[in-house]
Protein backbone atom coordinates (compact mmCIF):
# COMPACT_ATOMS: atom_id res chain seq x y z
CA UNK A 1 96.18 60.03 77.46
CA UNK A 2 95.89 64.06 76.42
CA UNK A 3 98.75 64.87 73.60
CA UNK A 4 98.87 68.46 75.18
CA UNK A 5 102.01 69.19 76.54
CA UNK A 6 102.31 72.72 78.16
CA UNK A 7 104.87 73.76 80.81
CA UNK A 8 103.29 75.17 83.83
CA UNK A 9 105.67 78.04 84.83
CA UNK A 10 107.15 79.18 88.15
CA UNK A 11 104.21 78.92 89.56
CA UNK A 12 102.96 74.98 88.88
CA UNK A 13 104.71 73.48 91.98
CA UNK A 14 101.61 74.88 93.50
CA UNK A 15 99.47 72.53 91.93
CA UNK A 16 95.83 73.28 92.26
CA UNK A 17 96.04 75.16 95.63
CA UNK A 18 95.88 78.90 96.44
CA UNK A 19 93.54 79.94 93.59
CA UNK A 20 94.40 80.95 89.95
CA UNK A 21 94.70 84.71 90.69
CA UNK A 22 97.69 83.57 93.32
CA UNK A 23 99.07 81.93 91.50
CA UNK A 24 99.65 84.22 88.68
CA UNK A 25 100.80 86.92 90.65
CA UNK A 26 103.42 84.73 92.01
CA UNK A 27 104.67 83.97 88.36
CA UNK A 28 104.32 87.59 87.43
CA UNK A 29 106.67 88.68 90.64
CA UNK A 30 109.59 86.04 89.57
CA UNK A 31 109.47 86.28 85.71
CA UNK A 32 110.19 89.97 86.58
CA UNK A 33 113.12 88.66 89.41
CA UNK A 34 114.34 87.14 86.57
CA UNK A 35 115.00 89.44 84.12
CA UNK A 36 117.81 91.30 82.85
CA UNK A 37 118.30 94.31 85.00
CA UNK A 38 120.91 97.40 84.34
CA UNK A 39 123.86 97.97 87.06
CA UNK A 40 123.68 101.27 87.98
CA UNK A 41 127.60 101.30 88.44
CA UNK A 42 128.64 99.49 84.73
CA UNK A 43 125.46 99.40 82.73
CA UNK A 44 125.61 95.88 81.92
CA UNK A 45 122.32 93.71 82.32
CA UNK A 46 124.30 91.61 84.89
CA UNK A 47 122.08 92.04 87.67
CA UNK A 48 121.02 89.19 90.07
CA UNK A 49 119.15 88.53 93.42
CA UNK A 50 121.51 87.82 96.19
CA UNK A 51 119.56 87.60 99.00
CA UNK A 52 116.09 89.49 100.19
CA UNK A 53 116.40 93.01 99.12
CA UNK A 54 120.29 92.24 98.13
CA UNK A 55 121.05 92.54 94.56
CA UNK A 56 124.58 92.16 92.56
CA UNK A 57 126.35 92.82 89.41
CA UNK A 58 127.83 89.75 87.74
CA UNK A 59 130.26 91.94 85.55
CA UNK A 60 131.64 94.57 87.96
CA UNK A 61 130.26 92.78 91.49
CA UNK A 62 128.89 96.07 92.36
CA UNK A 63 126.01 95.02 95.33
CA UNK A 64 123.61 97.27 96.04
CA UNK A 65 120.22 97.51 98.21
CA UNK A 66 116.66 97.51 96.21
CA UNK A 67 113.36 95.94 96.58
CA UNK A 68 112.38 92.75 97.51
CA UNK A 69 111.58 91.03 93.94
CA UNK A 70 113.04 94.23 92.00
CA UNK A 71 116.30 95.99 91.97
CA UNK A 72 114.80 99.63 91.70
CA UNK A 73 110.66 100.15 93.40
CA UNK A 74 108.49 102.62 92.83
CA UNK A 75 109.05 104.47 95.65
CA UNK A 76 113.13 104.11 95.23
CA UNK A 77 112.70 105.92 92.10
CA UNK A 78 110.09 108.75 93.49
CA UNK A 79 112.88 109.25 95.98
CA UNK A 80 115.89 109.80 93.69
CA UNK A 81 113.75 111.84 91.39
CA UNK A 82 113.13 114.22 94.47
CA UNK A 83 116.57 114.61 95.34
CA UNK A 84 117.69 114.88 92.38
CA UNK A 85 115.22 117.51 92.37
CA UNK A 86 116.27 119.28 95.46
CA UNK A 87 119.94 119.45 94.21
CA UNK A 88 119.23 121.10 90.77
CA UNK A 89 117.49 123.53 92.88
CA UNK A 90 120.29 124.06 95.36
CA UNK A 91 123.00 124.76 92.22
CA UNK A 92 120.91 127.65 90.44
C-alpha cells in the first residue's frame, strides 16, 4: 500500500471521468465560489452563494444579484464602470 496521502479537492468525486482539464476548471470555478467576497452594502467579507446567481451578506443580510459562480462578472463591472462614466459626464 502507497504512504501518499493527498486530498483530491472539489473536484475528486469525479473520479477518473471527464478528463483532467475538466476537471480542473471545475475546482478552479468553486475554490473561487468559495472565497471571501466584499458586500457592497457593509464591506465585510461575508458574502455567500444563495442560490444560482443569488448572493448574500452574512453580516448585514444585504442579497443582491451577480454571476453564476461570482458575486461581481466581468461584464457587471464593464457595466458600472460605463455608467458611472455616463454620470460624471452628465454633472460637469
Amino acid at each position: 500500500m502507497a504512504d501518499n496521502k493527498s486530498t483530491t479537492g472539489s473536484a475528486g468525486r469525479f473520479g477518473a471521468r471527464y478528463g483532467r482539464v475538466a476537471r480542473r476548471r471545475v475546482a478552479e470555478i468553486e475554490a473561487e465560489m468559495h472565497e471571501d467576497h466584499e458586500c457592497p452594502a457593509c464591506g465585510e467579507h461575508d458574502v455567500d452563494r444563495a442560490g444560482t446567481g443569488i448572493w448574500e451578506c452574512g453580516a448585514c443580510g444585504h442579497a443582491f444579484t451577480g454571476g453564476a459562480y461570482t458575486p461581481e462578472t466581468p461584464g457587471g463591472r464593464t457595466v458600472t464602470r460605463s455608467i458611472r462614466a455616463a454620470l460624471a459626464d452628465d454633472d460637469e
